[in-house]
Protein backbone atom coordinates (compact mmCIF):
# COMPACT_ATOMS: atom_id res chain seq x y z
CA UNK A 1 126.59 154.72 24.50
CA UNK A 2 125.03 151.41 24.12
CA UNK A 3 122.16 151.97 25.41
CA UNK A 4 121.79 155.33 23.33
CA UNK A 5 122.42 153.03 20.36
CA UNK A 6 119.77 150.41 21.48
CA UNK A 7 117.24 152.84 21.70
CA UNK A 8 118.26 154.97 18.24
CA UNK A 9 117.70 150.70 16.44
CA UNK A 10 114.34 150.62 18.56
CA UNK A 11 113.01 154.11 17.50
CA UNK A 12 113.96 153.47 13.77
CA UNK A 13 112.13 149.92 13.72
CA UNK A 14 108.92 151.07 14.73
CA UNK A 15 109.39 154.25 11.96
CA UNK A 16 109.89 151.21 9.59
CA UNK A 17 107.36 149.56 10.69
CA UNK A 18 104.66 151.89 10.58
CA UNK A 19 105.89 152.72 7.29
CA UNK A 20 105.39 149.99 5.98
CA UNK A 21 102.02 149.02 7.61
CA UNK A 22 98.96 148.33 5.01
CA UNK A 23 96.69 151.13 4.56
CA UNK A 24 93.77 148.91 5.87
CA UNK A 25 95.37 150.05 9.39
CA UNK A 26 94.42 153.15 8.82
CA UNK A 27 91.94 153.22 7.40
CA UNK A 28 88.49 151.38 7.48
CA UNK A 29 86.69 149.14 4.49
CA UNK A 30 83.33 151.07 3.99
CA UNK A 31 80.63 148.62 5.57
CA UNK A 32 78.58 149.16 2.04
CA UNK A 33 81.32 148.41 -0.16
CA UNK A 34 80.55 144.99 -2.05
CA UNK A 35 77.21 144.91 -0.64
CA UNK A 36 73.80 144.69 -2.70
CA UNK A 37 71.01 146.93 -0.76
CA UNK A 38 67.42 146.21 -1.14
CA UNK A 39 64.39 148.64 -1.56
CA UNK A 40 61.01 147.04 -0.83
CA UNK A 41 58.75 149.52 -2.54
CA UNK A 42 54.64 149.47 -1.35
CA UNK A 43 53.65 150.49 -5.33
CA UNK A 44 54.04 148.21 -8.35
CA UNK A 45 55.84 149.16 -11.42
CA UNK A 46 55.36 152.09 -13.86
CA UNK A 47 53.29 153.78 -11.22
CA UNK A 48 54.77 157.21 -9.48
CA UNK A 49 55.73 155.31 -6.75
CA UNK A 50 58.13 153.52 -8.77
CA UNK A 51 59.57 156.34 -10.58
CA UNK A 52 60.52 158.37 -7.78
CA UNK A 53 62.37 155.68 -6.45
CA UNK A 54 63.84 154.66 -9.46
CA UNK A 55 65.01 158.70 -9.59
CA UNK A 56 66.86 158.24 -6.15
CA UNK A 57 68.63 155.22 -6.54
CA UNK A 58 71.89 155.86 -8.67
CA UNK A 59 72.28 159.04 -6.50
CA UNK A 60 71.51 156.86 -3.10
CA UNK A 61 74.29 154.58 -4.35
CA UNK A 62 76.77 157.23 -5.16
CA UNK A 63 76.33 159.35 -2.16
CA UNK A 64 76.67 155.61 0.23
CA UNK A 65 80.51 154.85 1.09
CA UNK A 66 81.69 152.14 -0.76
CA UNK A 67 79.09 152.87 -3.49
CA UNK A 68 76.88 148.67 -3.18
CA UNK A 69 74.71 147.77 -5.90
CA UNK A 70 70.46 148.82 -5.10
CA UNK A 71 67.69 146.38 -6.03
CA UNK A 72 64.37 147.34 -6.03
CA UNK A 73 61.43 145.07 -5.25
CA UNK A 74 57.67 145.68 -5.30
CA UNK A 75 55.36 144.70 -3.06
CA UNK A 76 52.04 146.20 -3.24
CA UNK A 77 48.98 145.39 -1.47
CA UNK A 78 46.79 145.81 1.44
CA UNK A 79 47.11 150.11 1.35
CA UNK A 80 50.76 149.72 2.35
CA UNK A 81 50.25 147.23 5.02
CA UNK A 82 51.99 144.79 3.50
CA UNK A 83 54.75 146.19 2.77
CA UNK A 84 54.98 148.44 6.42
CA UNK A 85 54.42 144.39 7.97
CA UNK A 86 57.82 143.34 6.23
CA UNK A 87 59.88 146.18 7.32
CA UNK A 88 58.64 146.19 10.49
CA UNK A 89 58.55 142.43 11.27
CA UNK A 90 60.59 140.10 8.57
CA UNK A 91 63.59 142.26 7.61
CA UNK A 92 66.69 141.87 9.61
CA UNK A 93 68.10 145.45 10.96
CA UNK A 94 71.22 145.40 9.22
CA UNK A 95 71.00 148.30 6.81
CA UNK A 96 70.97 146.15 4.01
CA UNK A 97 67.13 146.35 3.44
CA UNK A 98 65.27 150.26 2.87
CA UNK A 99 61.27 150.05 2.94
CA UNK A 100 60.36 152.93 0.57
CA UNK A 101 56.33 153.06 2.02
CA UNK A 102 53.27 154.72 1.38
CA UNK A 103 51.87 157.75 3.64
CA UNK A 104 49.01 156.19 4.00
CA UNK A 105 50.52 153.68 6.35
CA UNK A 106 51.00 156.43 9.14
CA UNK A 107 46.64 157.14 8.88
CA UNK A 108 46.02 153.30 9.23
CA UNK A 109 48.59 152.73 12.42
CA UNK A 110 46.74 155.90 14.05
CA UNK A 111 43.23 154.42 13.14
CA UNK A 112 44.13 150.79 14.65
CA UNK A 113 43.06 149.32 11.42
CA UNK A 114 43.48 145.42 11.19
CA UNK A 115 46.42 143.81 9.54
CA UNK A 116 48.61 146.47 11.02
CA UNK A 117 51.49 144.55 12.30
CA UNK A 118 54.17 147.55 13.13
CA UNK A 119 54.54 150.72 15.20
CA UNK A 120 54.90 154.03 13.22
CA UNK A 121 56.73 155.40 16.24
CA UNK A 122 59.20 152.91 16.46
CA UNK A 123 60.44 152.60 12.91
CA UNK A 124 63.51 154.69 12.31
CA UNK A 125 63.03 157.27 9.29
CA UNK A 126 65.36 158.28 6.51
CA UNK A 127 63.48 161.18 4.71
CA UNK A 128 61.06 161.10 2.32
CA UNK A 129 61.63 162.59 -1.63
CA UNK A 130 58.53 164.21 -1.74
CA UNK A 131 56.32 166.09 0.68
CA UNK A 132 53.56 167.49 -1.61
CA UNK A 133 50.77 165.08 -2.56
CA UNK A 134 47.45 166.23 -4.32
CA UNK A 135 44.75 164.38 -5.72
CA UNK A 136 42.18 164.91 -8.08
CA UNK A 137 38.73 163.38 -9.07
CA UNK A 138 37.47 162.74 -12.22
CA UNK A 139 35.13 161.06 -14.32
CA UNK A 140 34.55 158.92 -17.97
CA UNK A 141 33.70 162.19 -20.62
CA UNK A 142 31.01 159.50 -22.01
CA UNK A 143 29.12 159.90 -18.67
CA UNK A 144 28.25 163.85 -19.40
CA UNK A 145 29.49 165.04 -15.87
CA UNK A 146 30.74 168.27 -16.99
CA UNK A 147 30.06 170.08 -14.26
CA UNK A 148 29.59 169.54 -10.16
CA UNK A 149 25.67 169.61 -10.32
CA UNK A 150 25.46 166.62 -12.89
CA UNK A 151 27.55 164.89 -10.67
CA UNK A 152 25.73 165.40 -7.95
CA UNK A 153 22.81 164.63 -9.58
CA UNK A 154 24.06 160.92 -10.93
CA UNK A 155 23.23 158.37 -9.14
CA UNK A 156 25.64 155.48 -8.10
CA UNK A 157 28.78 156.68 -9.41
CA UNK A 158 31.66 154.02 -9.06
CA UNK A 159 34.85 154.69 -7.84
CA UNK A 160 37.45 152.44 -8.26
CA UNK A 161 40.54 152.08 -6.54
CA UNK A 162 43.83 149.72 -5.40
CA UNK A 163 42.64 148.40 -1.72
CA UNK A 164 40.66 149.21 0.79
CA UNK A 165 42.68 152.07 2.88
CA UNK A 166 45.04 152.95 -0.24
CA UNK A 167 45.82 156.75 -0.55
CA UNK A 168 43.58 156.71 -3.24
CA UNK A 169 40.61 155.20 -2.38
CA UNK A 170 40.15 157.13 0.68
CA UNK A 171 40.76 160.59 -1.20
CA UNK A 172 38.12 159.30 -3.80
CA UNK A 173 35.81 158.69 -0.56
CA UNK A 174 36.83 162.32 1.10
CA UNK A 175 35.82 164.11 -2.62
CA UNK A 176 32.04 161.93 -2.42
CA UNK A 177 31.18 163.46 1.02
CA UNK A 178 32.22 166.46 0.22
CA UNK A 179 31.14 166.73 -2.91
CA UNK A 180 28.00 164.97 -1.57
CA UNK A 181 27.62 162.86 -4.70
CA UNK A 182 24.56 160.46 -4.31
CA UNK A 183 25.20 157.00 -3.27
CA UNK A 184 28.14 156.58 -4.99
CA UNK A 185 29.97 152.94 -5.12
CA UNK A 186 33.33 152.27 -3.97
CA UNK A 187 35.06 149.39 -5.90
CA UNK A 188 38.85 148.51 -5.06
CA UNK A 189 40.94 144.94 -5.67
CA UNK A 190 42.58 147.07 -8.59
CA UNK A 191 46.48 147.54 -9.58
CA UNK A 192 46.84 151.26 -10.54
CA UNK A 193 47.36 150.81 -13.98
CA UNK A 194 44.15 148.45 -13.99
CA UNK A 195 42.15 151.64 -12.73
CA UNK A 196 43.11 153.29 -15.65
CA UNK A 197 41.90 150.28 -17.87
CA UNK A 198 39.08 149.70 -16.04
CA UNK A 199 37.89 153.34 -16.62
CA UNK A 200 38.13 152.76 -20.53
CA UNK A 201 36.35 149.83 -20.30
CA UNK A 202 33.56 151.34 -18.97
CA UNK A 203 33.46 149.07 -15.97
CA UNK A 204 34.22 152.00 -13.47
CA UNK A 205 32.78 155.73 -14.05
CA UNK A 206 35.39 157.24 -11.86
CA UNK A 207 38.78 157.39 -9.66
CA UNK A 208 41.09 160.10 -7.66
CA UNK A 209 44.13 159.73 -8.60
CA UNK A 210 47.65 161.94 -8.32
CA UNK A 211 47.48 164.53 -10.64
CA UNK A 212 51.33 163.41 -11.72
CA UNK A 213 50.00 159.63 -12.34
CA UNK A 214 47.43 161.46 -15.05
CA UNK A 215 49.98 163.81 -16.72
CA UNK A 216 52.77 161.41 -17.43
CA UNK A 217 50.54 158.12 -17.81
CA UNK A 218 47.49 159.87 -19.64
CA UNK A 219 48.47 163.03 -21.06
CA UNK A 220 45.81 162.85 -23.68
CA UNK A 221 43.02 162.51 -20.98
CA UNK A 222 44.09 166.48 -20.11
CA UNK A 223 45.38 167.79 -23.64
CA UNK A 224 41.97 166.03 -25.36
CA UNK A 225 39.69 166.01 -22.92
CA UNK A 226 39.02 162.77 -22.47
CA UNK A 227 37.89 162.51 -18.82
CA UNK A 228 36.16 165.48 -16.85
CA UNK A 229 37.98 166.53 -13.82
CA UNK A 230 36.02 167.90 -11.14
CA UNK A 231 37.89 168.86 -7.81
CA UNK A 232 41.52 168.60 -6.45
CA UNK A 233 43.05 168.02 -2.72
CA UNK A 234 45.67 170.06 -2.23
CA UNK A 235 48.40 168.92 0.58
CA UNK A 236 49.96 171.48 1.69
CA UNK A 237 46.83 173.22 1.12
CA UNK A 238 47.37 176.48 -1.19
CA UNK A 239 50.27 174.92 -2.88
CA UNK A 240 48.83 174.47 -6.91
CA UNK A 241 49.54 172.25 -9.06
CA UNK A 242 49.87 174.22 -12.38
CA UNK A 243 47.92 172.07 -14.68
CA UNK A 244 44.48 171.86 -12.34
CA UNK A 245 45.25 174.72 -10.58
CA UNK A 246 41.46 176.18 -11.88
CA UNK A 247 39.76 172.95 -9.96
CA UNK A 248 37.78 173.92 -7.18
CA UNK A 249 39.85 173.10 -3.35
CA UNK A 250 37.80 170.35 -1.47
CA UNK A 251 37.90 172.33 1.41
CA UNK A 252 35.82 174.61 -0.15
CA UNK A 253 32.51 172.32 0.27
CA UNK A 254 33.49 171.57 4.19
CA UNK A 255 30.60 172.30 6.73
CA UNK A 256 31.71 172.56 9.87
CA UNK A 257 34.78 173.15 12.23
CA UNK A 258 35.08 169.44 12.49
CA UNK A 259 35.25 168.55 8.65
CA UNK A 260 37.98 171.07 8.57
CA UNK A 261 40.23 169.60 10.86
CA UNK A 262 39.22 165.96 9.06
CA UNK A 263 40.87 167.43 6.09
CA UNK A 264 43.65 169.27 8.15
CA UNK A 265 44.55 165.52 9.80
CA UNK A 266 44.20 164.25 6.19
CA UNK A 267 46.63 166.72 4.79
CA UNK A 268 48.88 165.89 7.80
CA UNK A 269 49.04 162.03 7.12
CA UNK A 270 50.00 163.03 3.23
CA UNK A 271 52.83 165.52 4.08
CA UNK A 272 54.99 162.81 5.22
CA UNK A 273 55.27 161.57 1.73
CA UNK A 274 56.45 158.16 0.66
CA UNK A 275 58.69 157.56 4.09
CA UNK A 276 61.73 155.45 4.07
CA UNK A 277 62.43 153.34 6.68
CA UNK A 278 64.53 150.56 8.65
CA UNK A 279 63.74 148.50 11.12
CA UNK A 280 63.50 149.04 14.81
CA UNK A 281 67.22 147.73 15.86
CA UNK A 282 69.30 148.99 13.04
CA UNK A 283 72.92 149.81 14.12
CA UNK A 284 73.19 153.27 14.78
CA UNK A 285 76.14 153.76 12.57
CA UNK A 286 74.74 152.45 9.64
CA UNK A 287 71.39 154.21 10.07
CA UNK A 288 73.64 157.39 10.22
CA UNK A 289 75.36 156.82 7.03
CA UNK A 290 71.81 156.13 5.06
CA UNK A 291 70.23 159.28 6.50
CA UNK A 292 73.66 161.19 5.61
CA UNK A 293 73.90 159.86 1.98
CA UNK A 294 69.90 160.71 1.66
CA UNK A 295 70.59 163.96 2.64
CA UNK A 296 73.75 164.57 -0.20
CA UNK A 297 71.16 162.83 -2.46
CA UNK A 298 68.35 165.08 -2.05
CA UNK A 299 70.70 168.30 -2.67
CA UNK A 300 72.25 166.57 -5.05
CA UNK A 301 71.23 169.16 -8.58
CA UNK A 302 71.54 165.61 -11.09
CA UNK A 303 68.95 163.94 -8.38
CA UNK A 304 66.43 167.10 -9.26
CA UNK A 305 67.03 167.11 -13.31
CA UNK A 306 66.45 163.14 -12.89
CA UNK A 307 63.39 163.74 -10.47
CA UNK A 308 61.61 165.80 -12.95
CA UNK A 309 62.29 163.52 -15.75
CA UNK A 310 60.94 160.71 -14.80
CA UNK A 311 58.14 161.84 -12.34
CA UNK A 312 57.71 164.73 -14.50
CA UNK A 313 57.36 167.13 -11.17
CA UNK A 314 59.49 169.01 -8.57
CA UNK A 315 60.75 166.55 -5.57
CA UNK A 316 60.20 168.37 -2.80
CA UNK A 317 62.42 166.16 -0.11
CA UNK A 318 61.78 165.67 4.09
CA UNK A 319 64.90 165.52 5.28
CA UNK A 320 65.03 162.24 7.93
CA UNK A 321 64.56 164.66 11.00
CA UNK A 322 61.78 166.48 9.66
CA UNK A 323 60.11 163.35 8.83
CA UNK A 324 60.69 162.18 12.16
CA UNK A 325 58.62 165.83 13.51
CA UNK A 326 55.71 164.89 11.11
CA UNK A 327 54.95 161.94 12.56
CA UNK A 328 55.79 162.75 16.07
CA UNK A 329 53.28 165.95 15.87
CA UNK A 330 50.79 164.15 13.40
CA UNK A 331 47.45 165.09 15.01
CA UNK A 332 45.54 162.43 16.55
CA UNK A 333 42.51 164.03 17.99
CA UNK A 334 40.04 161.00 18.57
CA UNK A 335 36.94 162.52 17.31
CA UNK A 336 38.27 163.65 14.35
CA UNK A 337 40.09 160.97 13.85
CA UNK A 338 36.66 158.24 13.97
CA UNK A 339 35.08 160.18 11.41
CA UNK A 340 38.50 159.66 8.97
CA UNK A 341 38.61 155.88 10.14
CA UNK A 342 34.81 155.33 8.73
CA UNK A 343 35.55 157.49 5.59
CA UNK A 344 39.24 155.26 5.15
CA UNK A 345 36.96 152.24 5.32
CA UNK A 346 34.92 149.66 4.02
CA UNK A 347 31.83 151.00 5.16
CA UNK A 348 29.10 153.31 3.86
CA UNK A 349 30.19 157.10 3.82
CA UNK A 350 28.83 158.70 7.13
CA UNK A 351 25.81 161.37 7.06
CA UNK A 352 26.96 165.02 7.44
């Protein structure tokens, strides 16, 4: 009987006892919660680059466990290098820092360009909100280029852009050869919105730019007329965008087999959008719960209705394993790709 007893006492402490246990037994702290996540983003402010990150943010934060505060910081510069070069090198793999980088880093690791410091294959990707990226070229109204054979026909045409290897400096190089304008001039060192300035100051004739950047930046230079617009990019090609949808398709002026699949890799390298990242090394579990709370994001309806607001288009997201595919099967056929590496560059365009 006493031992039946002893046992009935020892049964009903540990019932008390796990009764009265604090929750935090049970149950974990979320890693995020009281933490302050940084985005480095490769664009500088008021651009489209900012605003579709500033779109993502509040529903990146409520879709994390534990629900941290989100900083954003720019860092533009060197076509996306620079920033690609801090994620990849300077940012310690704990979660806490997100690169939010350009597309155009992807072309310049596959080209071997200089100043790239980190390995596109090695960084671990959380999606991407957008997988549609067009551009378009036009020109000052002042100038009289109304139509593709007074373009042609001018010489010396300057094109400014951000950097040297900066989405839109090469596109404004693809549209001269195709176009075949006549010794045109390629001027970059710019911030985007100093393009734009630049253009009305008559100290550039010209710049390719994404069509989105034009609408919500300089509706008037659509709705008056105030610059000519001449030809678009499309990427994925046949997808319009409603507003240029009458400009004539670059591909439409290719030559050959060859310049085809240059504008095929080109298309390619802008599929993969604006690519978040972390670091090589990042725990597994906390990589997990970023690509899961991207995910609820990107289906999230209040994420699209914010999208369109401030980027004044459709997101069209990459989930993280899609945007791991891309660049895995992002074609990297050497002859192709030398006659993209001497149109991405400084160089003079090549002879077709």
């Amino acid at each position: 009987m006493g031992t039946k007893y002893s046992v009935l006492i020892f049964l009903i402490a540990v019932l008390t006892h796990l009764a009265v246990l604090p929750i935090f037994a049970f149950s974990q702290t979320p890693f995020y919660q009281g933490k302050t996540i940084k985005v480095v983003v490769a664009a500088t402010p008021g651009g489209t680059g900012d605003f579709r990150v500033r779109a993502l943010v509040p529903f990146l934060r409520k879709h994390i466990p534990g629900n941290p505060a989100i900083h954003i910081e720019f860092m533009d510069g060197s076509g996306g290098r620079r920033a690609a070069n801090h994620m990849y090198g300077a940012v310690r793999p704990d979660g806490l820092t997100l690169g939010a980088l350009s597309g155009g880093i992807v072309a310049l690791s596959i080209f071997g360009e200089t100043g790239v410091m980190y390995n596109i294959d090695r960084f671990i990707y959380l999606g991407s909100s957008e997988s549609v990226s067009h551009q378009i070229i036009y020109t000052r109204k002042e100038l009289g280029l109304g139509n593709l054979e007074k373009l042609r026909a001018a010489p010396g045409i300057r094109i400014g852009a951000q950097s040297v290897g900066h989405v839109a400096y090469v596109a404004g190089r693809l549209f001269a050869y195709f176009l075949g304008l006549k010794d045109p001039k390629f001027i970059a060192g710019y911030t985007a919105p100093e393009v734009d300035i630049a253009l009305l100051r008559g100290e550039l004739d010209a710049r390719s730019n994404n069509p989105t950047s034009v609408v919500r930046r300089n509706p008037d230079w659509v709705e008056k007329g105030l610059m000519d617009f001449h030809a678009i990019l499309e990427a994925p090609k046949g997808v319009k965008y409603p507003r240029f949808a009458h400009l004539p398709e670059i591909e439409s002026f290719a030559k050959s087999e060859k310049e085809t699949k240059l504008l095929s890799m080109w298309r390619a390298f802008r599929l993969i959008g604006s690519p978040y990242v972390v670091p090589p090394g990042t725990p597994k579990d906390r990589v997990e719960i970023l690509q899961e709370a991207l995910r609820r994001a990107w289906k999230d309806p209040d994420f699209h209705k914010e999208y369109k607001k401030l980027v004044d288009d459709e997101a069209d997201p990459l989930m993280p394993e899609e945007l791991e595919k891309a660049i895995r099967e992002t074609p990297r056929d050497a002859e192709v790709i030398d006659l993209l590496k001497k149109l991405s560059g400084p160089g003079p365009l090549p002879a077709r």
